[in-house]
N, C-alpha and C. Protein backbone atom coordinates (compact mmCIF):
# COMPACT_ATOMS: atom_id res chain seq x y z
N UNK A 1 45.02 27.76 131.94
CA UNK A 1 45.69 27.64 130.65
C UNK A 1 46.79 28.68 130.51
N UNK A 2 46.72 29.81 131.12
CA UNK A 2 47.92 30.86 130.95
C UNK A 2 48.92 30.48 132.03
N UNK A 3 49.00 29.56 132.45
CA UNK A 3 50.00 29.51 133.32
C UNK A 3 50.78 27.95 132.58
N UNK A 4 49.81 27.40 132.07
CA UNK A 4 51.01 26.29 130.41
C UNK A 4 51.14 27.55 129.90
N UNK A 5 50.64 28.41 129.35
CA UNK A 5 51.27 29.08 127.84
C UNK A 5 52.87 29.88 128.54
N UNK A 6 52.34 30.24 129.66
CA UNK A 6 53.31 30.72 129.91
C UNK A 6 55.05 29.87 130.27
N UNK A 7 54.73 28.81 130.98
CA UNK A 7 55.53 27.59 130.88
C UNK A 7 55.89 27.13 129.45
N UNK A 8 55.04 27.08 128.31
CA UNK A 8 55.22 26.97 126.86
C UNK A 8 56.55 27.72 126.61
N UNK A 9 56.08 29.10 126.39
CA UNK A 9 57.25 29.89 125.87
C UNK A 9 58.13 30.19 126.67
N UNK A 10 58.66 30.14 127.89
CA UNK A 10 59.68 30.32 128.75
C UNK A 10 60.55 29.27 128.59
N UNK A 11 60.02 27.99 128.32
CA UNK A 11 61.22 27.04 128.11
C UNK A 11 61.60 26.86 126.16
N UNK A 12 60.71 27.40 125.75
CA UNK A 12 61.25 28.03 124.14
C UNK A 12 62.49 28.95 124.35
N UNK A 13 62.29 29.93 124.97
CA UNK A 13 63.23 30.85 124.98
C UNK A 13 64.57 30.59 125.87
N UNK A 14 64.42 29.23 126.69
CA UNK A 14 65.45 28.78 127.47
C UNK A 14 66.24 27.98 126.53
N UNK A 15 65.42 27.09 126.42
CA UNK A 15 66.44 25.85 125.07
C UNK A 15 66.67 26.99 123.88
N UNK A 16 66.06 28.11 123.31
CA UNK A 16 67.20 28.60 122.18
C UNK A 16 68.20 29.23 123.06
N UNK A 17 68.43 30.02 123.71
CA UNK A 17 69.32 30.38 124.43
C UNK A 17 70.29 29.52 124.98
N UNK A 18 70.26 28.37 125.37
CA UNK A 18 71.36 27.26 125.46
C UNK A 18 71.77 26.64 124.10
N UNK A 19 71.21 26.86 123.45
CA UNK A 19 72.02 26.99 122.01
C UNK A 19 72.95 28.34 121.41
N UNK A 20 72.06 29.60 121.80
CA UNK A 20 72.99 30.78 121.75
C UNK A 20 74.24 30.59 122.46
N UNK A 21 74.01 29.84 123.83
CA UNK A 21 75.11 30.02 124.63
C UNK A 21 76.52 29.64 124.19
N UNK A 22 75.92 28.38 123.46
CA UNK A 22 77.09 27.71 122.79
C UNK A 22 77.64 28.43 121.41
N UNK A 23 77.02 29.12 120.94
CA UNK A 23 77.20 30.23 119.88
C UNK A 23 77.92 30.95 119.70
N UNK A 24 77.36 31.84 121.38
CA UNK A 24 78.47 32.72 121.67
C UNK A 24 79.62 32.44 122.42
N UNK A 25 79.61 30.98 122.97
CA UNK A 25 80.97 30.83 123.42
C UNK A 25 82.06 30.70 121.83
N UNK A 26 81.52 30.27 121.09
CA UNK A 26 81.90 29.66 119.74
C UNK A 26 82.51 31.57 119.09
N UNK A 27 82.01 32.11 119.30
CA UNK A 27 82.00 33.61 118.76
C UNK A 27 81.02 33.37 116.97
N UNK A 28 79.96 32.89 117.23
CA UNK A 28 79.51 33.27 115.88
C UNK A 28 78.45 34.48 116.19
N UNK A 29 77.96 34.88 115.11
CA UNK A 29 77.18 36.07 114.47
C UNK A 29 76.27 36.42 115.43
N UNK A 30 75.22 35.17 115.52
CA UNK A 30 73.83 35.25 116.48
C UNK A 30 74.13 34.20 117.34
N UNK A 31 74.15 35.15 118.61
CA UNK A 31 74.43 34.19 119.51
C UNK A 31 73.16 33.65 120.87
N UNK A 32 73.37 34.16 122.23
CA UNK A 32 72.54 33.74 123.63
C UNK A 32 71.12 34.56 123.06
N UNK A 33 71.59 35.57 122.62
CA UNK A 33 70.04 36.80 122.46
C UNK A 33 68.97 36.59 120.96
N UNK A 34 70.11 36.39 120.19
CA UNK A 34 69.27 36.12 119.05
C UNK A 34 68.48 34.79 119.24
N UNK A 35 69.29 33.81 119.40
CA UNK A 35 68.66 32.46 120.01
C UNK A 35 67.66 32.25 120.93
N UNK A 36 67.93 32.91 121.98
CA UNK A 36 66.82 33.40 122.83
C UNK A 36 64.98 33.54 122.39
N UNK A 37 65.74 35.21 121.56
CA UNK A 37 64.93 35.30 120.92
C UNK A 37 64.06 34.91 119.53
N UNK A 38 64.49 34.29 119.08
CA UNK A 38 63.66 33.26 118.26
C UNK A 38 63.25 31.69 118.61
N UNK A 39 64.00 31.17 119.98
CA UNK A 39 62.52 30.76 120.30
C UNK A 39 61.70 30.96 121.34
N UNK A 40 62.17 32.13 121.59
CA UNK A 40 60.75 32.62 122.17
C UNK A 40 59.40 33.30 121.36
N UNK A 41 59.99 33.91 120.46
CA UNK A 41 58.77 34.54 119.47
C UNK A 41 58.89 32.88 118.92
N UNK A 42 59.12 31.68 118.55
CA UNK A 42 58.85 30.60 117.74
C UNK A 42 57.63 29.97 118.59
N UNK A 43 57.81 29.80 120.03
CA UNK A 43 57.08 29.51 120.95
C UNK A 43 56.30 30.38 121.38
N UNK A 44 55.66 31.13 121.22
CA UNK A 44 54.82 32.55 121.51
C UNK A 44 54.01 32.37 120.20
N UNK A 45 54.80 32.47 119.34
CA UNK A 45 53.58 32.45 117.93
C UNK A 45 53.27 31.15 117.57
N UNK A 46 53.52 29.66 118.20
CA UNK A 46 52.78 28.65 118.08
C UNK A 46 51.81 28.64 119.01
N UNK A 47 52.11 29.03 120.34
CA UNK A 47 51.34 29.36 121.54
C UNK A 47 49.47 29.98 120.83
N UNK A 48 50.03 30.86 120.18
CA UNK A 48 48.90 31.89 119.51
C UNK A 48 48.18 31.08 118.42
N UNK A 49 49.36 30.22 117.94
CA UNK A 49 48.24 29.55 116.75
C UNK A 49 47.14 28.57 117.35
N UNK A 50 47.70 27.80 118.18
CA UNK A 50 47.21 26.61 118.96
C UNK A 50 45.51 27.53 119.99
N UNK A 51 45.86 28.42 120.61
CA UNK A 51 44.90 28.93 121.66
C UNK A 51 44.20 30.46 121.47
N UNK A 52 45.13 31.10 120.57
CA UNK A 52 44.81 32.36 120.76
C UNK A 52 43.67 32.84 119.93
N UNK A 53 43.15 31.82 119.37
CA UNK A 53 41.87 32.47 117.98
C UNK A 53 40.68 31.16 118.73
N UNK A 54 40.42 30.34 119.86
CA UNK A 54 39.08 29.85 120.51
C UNK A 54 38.10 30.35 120.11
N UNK A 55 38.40 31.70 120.38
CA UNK A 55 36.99 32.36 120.50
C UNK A 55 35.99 32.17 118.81
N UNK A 56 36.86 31.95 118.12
CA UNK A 56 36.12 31.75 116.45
C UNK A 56 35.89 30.67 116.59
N UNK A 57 36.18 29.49 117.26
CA UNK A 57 35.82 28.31 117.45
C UNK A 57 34.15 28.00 117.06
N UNK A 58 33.69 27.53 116.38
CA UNK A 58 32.42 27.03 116.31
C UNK A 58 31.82 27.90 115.33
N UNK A 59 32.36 29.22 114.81
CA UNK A 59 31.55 30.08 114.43
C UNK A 59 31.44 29.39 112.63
N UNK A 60 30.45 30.04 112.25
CA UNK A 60 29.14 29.11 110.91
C UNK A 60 30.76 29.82 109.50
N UNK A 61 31.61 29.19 108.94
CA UNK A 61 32.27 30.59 108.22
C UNK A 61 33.65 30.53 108.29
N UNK A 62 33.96 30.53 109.80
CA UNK A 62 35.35 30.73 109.86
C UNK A 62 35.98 29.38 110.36
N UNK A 63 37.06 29.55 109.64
CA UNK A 63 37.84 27.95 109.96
C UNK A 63 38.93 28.09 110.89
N UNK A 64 39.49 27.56 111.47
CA UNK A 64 40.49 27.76 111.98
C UNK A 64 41.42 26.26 111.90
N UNK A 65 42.73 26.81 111.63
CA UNK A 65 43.64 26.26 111.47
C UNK A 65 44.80 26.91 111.48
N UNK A 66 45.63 25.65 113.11
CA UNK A 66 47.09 26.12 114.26
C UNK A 66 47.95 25.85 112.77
N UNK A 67 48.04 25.29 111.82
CA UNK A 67 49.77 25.24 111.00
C UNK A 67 49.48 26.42 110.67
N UNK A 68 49.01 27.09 110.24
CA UNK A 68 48.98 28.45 109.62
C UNK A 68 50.05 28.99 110.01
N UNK A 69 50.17 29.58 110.97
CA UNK A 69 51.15 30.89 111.81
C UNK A 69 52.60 30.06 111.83
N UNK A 70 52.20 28.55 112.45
CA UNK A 70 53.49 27.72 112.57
C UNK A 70 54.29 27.93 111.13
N UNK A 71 52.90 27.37 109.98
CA UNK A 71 54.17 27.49 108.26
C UNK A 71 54.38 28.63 108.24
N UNK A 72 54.13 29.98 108.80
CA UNK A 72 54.61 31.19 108.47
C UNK A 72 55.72 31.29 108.90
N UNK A 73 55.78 30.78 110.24
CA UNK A 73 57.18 31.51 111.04
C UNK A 73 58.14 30.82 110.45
N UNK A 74 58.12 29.03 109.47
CA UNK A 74 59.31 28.84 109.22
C UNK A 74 59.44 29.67 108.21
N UNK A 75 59.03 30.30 107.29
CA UNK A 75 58.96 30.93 106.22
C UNK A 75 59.90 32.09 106.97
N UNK A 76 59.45 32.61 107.45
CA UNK A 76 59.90 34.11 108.27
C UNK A 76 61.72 33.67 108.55
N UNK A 77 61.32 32.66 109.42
CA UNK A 77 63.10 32.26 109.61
C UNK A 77 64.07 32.38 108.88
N UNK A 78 63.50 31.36 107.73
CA UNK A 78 64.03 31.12 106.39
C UNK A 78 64.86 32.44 106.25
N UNK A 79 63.90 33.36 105.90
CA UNK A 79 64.31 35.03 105.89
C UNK A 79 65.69 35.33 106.60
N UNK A 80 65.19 35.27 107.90
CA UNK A 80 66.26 35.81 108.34
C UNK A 80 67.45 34.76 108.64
N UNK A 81 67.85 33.75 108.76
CA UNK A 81 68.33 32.44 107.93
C UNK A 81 68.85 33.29 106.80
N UNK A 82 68.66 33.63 105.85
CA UNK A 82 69.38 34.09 104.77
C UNK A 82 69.95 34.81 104.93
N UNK A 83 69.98 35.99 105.66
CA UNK A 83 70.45 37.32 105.73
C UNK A 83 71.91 37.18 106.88
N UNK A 84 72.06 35.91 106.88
CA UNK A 84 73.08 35.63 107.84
C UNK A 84 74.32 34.63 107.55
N UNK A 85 74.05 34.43 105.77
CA UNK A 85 74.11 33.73 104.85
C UNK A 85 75.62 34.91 103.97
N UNK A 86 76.76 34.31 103.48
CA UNK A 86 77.32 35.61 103.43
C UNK A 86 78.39 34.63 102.16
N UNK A 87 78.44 35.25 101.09
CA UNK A 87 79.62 34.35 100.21
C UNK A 87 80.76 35.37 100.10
N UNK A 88 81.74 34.79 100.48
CA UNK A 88 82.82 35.70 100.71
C UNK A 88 84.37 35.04 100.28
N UNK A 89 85.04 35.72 99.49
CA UNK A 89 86.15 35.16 99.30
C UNK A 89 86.48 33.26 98.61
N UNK A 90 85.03 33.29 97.51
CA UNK A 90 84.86 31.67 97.57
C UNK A 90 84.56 31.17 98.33
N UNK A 91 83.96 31.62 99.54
CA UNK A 91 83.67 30.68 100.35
C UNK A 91 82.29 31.05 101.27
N UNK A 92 81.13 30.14 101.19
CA UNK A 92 79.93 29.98 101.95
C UNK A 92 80.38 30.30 103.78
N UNK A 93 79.81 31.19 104.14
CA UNK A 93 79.81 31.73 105.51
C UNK A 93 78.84 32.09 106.22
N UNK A 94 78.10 31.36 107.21
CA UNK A 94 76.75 31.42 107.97
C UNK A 94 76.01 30.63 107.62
N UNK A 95 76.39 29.29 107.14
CA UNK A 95 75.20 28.04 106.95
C UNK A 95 75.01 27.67 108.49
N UNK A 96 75.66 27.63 108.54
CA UNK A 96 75.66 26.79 110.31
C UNK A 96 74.66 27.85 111.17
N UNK A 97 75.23 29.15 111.09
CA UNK A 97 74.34 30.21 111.66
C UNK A 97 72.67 29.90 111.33
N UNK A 98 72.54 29.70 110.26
CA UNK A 98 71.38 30.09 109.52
C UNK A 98 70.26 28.37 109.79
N UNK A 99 71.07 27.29 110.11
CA UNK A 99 70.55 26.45 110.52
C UNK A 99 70.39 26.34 111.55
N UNK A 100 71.14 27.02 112.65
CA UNK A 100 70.82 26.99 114.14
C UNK A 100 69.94 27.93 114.64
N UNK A 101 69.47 28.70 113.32
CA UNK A 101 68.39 29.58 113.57
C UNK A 101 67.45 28.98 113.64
N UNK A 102 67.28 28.43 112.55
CA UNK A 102 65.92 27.29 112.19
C UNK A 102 65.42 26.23 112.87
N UNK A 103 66.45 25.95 113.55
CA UNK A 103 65.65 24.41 114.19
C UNK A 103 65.62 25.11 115.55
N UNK A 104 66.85 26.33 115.96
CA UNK A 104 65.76 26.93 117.39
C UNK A 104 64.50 27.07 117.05
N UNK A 105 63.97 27.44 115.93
CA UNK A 105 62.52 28.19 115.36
C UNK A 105 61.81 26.84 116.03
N UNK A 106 62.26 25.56 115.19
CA UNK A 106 61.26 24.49 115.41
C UNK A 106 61.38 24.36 116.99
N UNK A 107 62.31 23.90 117.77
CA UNK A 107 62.64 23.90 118.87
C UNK A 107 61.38 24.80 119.62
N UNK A 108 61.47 25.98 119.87
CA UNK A 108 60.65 27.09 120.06
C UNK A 108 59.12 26.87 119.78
N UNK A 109 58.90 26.58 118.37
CA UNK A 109 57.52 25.91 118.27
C UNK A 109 57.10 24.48 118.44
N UNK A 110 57.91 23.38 118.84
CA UNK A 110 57.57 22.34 119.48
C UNK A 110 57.00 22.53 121.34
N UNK A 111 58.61 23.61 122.23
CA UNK A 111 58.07 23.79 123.31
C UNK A 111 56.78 24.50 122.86
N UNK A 112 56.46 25.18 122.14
CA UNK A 112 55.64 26.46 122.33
C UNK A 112 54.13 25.21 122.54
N UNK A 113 54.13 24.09 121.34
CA UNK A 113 53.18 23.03 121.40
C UNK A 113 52.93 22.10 122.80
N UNK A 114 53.72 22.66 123.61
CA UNK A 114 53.60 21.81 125.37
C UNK A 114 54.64 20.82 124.60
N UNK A 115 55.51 20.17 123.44
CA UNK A 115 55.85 19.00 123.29
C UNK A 115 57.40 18.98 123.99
N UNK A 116 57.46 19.02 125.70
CA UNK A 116 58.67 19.33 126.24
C UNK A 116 59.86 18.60 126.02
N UNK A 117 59.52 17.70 126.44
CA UNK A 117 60.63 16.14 125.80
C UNK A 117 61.17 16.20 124.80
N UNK A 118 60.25 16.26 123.65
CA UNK A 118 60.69 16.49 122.46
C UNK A 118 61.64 17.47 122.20
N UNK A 119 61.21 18.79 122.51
CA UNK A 119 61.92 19.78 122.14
C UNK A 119 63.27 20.27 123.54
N UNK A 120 63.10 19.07 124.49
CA UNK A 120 64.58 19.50 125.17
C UNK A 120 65.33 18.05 124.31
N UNK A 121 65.02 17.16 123.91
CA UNK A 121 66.08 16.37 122.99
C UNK A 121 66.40 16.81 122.24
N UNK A 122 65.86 17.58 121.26
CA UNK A 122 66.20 18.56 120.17
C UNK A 122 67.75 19.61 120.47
N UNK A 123 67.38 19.83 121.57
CA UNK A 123 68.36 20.85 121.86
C UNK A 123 69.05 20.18 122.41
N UNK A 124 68.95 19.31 123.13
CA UNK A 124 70.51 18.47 123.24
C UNK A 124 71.19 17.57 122.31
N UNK A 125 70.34 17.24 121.37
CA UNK A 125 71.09 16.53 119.88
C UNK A 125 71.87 18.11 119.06
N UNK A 126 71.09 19.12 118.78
CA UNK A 126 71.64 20.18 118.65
C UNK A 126 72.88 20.93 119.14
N UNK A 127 73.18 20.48 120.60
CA UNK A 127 74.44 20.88 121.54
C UNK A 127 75.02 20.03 120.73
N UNK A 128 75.00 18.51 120.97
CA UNK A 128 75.64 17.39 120.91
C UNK A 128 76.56 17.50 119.10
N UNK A 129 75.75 18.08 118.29
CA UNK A 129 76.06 18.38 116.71
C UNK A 129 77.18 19.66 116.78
N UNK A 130 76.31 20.51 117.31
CA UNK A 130 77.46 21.86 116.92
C UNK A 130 79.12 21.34 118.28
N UNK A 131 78.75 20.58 119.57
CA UNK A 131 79.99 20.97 120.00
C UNK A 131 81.03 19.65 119.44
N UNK A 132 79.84 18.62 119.37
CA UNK A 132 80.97 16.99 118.91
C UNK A 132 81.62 17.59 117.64
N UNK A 133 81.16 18.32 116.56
CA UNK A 133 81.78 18.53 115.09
C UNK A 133 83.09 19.44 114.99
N UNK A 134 82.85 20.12 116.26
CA UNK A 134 83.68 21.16 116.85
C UNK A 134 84.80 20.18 117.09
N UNK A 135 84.79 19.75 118.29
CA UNK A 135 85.63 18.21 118.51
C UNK A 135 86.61 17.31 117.83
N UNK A 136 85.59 16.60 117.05
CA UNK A 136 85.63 16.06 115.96
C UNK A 136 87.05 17.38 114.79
N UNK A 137 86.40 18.40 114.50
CA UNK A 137 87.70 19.11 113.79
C UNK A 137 88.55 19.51 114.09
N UNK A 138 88.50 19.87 115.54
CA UNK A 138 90.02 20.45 116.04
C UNK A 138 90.86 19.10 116.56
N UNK A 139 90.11 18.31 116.91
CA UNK A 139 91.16 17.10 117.46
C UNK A 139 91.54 16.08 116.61
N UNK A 140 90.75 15.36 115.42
CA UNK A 140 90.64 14.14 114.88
C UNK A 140 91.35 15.19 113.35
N UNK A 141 90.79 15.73 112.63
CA UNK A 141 91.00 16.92 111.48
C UNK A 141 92.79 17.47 111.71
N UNK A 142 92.80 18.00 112.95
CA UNK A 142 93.83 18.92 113.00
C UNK A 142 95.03 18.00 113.54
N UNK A 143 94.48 16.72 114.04
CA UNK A 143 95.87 15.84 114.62
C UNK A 143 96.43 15.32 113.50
N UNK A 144 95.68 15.00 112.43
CA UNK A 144 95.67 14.38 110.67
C UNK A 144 96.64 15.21 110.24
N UNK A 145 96.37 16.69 109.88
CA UNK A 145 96.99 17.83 109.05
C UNK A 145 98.28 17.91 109.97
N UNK A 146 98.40 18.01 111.32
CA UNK A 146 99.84 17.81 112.19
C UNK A 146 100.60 17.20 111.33
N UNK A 147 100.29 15.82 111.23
CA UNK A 147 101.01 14.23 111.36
C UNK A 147 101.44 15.01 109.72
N UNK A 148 100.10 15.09 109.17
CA UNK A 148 100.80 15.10 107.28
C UNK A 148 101.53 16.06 107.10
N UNK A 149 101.74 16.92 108.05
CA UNK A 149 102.66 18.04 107.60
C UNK A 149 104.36 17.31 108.30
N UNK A 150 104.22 16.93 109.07
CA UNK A 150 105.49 16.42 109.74
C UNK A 150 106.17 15.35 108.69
N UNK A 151 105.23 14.68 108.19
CA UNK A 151 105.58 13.70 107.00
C UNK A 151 106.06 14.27 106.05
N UNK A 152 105.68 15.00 105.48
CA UNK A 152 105.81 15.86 104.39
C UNK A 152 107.04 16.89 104.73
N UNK A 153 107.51 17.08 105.88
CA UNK A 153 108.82 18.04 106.10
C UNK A 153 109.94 17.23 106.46
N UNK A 154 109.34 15.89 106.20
CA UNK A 154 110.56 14.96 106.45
C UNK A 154 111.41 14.06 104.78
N UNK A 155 110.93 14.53 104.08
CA UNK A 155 110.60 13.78 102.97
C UNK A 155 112.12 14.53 101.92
């Protein structure tokens, strides 16, 4: 079994980090390391909810129950999700940050659940969002504002 847990959280901390990667190519706030690291602690502390309390297993008293630690950590995220959250000049700055925190979290605690598939689609619908929107604004957005400005200096 320690050689899944360990496979668990190593590919947590791989898929957030290929999301950092794209982060920090992007130059935002939290990038390869922060990403990294949240899902690896996301996948480490589902790891723990799922296996790490057996031993109470059966006992007359104590209950056990894996969402516990899982609803904590989104809670925890949330947290730091906020703190990355910044209103400045009229204008909302670090939503995007603060959501690519969060679903590494889930990401992180899906691998952390063995659910591999799942959580490498995740992270490639996740690539696929932050780089297509990217895309999507500098090419389709910015060829628009070109054209209307050329219109508009012709007028």
């Amino acid at each position: 079994m320690t050689g899944e847990c360990i496979l668990n959280i190593v590919i947590a901390a791989l898929l957030g980090g290929a999301i950092g990667l794209e982060r920090e190519y992007r130059s935002k706030e939290a990038g390869f390391r922060t990403h990294f690291l949240v899902g690896l602690g996301s996948g480490l502390f589902m790891v723990l909810s799922l296996y790490g309390f057996e031993d109470f297993a059966g006992i007359q008293g104590i209950q056990r129950d894996p969402s516990r630690i899982a609803a904590q950590v989104v809670s925890g995220i949330g947290f730091i999700g906020a703190g990355c959250i910044i209103f400045q000049k009229n204008a909302v700055k670090g939503l995007t940050t603060a959501a690519g925190l969060w679903v590494t979290s889930a990401i992180g605690m899906t691998a952390g659940a063995g659910m591999y598939i799942l959580s490498v689609v995740a992270t490639i619908l996740v690539l696929l969002c932050l780089e297509g929107s990217d895309f999507i604004h500098h090419k389709i957005f910015h060829e628009k504002s070109e054209f209307k400005d050329e219109t508009e200096g012709s007028k």
